[in-house]
Protein backbone atom coordinates (compact mmCIF):
# COMPACT_ATOMS: atom_id res chain seq x y z
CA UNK A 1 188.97 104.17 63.74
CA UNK A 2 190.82 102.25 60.61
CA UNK A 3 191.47 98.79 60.35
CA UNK A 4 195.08 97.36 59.16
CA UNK A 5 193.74 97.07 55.79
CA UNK A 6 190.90 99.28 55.38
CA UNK A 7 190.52 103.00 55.89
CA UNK A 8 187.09 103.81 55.48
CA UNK A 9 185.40 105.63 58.16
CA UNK A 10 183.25 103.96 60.65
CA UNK A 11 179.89 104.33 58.78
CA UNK A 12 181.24 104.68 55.54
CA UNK A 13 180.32 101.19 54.16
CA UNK A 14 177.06 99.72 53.77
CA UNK A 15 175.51 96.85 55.20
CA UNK A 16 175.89 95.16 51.90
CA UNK A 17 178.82 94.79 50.24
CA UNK A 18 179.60 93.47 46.75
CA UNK A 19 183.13 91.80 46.34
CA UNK A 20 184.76 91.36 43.26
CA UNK A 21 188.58 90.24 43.32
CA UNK A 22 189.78 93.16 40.96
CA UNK A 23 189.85 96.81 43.04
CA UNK A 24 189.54 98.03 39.41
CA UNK A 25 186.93 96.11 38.42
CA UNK A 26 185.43 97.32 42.01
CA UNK A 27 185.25 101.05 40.59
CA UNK A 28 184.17 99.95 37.18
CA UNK A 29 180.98 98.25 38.62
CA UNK A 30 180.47 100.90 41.41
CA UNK A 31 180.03 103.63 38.12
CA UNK A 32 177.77 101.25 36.20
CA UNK A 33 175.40 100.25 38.61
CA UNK A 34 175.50 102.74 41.86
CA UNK A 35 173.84 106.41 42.19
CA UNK A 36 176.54 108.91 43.62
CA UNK A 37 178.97 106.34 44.37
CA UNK A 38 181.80 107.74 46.36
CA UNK A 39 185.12 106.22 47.14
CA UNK A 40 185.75 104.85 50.73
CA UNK A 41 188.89 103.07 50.56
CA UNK A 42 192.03 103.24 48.76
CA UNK A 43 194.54 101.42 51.22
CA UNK A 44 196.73 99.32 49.42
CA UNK A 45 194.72 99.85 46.29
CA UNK A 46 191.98 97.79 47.47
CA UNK A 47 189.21 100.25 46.00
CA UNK A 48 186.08 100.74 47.95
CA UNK A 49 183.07 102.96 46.87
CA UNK A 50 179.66 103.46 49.01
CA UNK A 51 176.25 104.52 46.65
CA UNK A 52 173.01 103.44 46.28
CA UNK A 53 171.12 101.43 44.46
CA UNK A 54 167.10 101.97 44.35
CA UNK A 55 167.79 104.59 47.10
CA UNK A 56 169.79 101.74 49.62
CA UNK A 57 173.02 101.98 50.26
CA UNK A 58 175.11 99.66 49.04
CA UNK A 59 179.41 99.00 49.02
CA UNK A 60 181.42 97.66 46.28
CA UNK A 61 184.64 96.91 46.94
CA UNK A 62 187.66 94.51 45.85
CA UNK A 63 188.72 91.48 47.92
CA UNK A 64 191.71 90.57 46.00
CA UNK A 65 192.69 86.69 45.05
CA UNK A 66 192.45 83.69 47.30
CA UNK A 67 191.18 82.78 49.95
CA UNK A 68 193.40 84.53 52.66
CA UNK A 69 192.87 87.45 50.67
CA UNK A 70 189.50 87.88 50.67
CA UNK A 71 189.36 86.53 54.12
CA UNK A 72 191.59 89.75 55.64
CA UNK A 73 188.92 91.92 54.06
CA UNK A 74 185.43 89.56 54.72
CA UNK A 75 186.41 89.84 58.41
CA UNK A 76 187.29 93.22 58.80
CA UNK A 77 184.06 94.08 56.64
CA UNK A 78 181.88 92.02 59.40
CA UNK A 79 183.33 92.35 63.07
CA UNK A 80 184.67 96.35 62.13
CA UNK A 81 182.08 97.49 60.44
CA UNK A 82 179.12 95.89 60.84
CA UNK A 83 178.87 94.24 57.37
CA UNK A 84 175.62 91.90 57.02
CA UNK A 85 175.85 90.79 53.80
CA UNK A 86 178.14 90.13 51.33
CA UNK A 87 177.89 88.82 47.65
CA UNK A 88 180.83 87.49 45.88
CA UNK A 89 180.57 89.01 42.14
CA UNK A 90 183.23 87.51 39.73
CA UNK A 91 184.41 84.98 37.20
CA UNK A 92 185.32 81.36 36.79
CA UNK A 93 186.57 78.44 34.80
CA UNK A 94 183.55 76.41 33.26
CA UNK A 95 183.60 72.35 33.67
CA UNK A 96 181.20 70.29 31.96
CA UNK A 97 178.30 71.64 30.32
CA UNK A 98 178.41 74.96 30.83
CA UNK A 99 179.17 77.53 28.30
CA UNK A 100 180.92 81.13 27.94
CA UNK A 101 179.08 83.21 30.30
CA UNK A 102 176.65 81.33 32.14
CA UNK A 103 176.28 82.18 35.06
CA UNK A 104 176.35 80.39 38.47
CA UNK A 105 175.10 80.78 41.54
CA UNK A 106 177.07 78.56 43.85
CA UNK A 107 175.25 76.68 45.92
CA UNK A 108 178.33 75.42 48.09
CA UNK A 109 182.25 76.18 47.99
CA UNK A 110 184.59 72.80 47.97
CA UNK A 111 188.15 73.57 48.26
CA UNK A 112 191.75 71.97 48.19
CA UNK A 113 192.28 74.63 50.24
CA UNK A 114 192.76 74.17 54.43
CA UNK A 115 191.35 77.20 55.43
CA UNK A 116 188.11 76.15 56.55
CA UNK A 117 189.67 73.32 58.44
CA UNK A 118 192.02 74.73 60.78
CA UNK A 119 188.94 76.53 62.20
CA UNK A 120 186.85 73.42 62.27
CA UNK A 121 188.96 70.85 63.72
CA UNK A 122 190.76 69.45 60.97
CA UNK A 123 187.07 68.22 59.72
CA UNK A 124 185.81 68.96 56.17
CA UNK A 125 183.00 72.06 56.38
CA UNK A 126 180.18 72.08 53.83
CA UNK A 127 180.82 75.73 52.60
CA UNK A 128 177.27 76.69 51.74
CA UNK A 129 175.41 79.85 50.24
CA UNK A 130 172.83 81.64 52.50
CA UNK A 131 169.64 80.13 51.27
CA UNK A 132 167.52 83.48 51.59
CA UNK A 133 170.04 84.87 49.19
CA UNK A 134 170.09 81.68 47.24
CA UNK A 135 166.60 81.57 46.66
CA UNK A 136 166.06 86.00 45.56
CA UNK A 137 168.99 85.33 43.39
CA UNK A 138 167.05 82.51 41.58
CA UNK A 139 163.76 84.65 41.31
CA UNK A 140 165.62 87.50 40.02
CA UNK A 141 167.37 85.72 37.96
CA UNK A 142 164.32 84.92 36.21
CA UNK A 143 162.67 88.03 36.35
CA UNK A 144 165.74 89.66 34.28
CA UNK A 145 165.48 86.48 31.93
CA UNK A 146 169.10 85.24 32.92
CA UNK A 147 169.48 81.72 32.36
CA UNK A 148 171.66 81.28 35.57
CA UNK A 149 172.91 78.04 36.84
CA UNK A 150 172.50 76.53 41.09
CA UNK A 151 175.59 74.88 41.17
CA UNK A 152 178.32 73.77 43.00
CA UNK A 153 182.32 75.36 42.58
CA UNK A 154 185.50 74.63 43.74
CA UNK A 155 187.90 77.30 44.93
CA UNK A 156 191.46 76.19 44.84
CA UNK A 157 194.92 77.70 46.09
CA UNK A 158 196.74 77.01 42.91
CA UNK A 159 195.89 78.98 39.73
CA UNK A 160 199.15 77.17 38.03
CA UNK A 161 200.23 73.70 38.19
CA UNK A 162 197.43 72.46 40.75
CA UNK A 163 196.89 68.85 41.03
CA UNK A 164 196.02 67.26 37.26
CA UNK A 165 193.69 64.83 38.65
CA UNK A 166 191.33 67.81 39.71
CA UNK A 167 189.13 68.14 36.68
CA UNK A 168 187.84 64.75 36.48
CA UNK A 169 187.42 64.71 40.32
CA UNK A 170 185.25 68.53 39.51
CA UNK A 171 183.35 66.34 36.51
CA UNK A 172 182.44 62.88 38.13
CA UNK A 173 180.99 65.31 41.40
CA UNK A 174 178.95 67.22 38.35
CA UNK A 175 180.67 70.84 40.17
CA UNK A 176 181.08 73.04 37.43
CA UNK A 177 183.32 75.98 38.47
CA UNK A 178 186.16 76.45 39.79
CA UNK A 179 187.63 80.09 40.99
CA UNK A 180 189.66 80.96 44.11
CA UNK A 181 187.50 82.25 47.09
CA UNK A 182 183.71 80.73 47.39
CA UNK A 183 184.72 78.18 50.23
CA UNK A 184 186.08 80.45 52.18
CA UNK A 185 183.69 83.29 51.98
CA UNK A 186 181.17 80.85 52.85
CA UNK A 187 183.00 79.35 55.56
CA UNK A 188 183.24 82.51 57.01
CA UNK A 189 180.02 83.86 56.80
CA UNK A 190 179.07 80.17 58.76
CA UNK A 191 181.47 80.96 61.67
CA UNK A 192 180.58 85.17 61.70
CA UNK A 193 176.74 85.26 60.91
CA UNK A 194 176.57 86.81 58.03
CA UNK A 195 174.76 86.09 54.67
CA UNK A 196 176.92 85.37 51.98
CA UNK A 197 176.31 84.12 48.15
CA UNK A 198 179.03 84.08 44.96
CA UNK A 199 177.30 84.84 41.56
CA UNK A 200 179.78 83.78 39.20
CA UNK A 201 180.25 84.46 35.41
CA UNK A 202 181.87 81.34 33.51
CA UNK A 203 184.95 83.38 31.44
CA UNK A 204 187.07 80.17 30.54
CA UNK A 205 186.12 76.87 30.30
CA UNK A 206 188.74 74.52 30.77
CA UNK A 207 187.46 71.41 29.03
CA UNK A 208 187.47 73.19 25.91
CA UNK A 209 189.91 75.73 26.59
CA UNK A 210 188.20 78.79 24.96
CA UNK A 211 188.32 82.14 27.03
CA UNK A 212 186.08 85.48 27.35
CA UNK A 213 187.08 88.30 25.54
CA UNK A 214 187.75 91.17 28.41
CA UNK A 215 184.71 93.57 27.37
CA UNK A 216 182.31 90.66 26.81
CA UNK A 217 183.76 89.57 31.13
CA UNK A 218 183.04 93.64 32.08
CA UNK A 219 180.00 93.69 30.77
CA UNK A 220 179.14 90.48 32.35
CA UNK A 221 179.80 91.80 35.49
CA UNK A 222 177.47 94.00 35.32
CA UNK A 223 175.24 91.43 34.47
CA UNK A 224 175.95 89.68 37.49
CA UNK A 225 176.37 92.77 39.96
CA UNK A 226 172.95 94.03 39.42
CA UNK A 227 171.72 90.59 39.93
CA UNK A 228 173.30 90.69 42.73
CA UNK A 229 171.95 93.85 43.80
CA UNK A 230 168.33 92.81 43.37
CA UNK A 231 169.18 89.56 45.17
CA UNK A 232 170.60 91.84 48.14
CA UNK A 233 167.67 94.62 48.38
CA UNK A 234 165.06 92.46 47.87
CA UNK A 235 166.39 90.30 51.29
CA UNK A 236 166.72 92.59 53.77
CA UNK A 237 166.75 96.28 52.03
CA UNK A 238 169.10 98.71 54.40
């Protein structure tokens, strides 16, 4: 049976589940990094393809922008079919000193956003990465000689015109992304018991306002998506 918002068959989508924001970007990384990947899900253009990677099977699909977004798929992915893990695999604005593709691993998700509070009693959740995940990202990391970054992001609600006070509030807390879905992936996987993690590529940094060229930000997330992967397999391979 389909959900609202995702058509795949029951089966259809791994147990792992890499999540960029961009459907297209979804089928770009699904050809660069999967064997035999095969699309699963086309409603509303929210592109889905199942392969495998080192013979597990493994889903890449997009979760759009925002929180609510990516929520309306996260969920489905988890109570419907039986998602375990998912890894957030995009880019962000840079604060501080970070540079033009770095890349993060967020360690925890604040937010402007009330998402995570109207399901925790108005109280302010600690959005945090799954440590196992965490942790295999870091080794990998080093294994593929990737100079990447435990930090903490921000996810906001407003791409324009957002609160002007933000940044130095982001710098004197030494976070140093901000993008538009961590928190709420991570409060998420929190309330459904699932393992969740958002590698992050830094494609604008907003102190210094210089910006990513777009091939240099696909072929970082590649980068970032097979670190991903061998954060994912090397957990809990299935």
């Amino acid at each position: 049976m389909s959900t609202p918002h995702i058509e795949a068959a029951v089966g259809a989508i791994a147990n792992t589940v890499l999540l960029p924001g961009d459907p297209l970007r979804a089928r770009f990384v699904a050809h660069e990094v999967l064997d035999s990947p095969a699309q699963v899900n086309a409603r509303r253009n929210m592109l889905g393809y199942t392969g495998r990677w080192h013979g597990q099977a493994v889903t890449v699909m997009g979760g759009g922008m925002g929180i609510p977004s990516t929520a309306i798929y996260v969920t489905e992915l988890v109570r419907v079919y039986g998602v375990r893990r998912i890894i957030r695999i995009g880019t962000c604005g840079g604060i501080g000193e970070v540079n033009l593709g770095d890349v993060l691993l967020a360690q925890s998700g604040s937010t402007d956003s009330r998402f995570n509070r109207m399901q925790f009693g108005g109280h302010d959740l600690a959005g945090c990465a799954d440590f196992s995940l965490l942790r295999n990202a870091v080794d990998a990391a080093s294994r593929q000689g990737i100079a990447a970054r435990v930090a903490g992001v921000f996810s906001t609600d407003c791409f324009y015109d957002g609160d002007p006070a933000l940044l130095a509030h982001l710098r004197r807390h030494r976070i140093c992304g901000i993008e538009m879905e961590t928190a709420g992936l991570y409060g998420l996987a929190m309330r459904e018991g699932f393992q969740a993690l958002s590698i992050l590529a830094v494609s604008d940094h907003l102190d210094n306002d210089v910006h990513m060229p777009a091939e240099q930000r696909e072929q970082g997330l590649v980068q970032i998506a097979r670190l991903a992967l061998a954060s994912a397999i090397n957990e809990n391979p299935g």
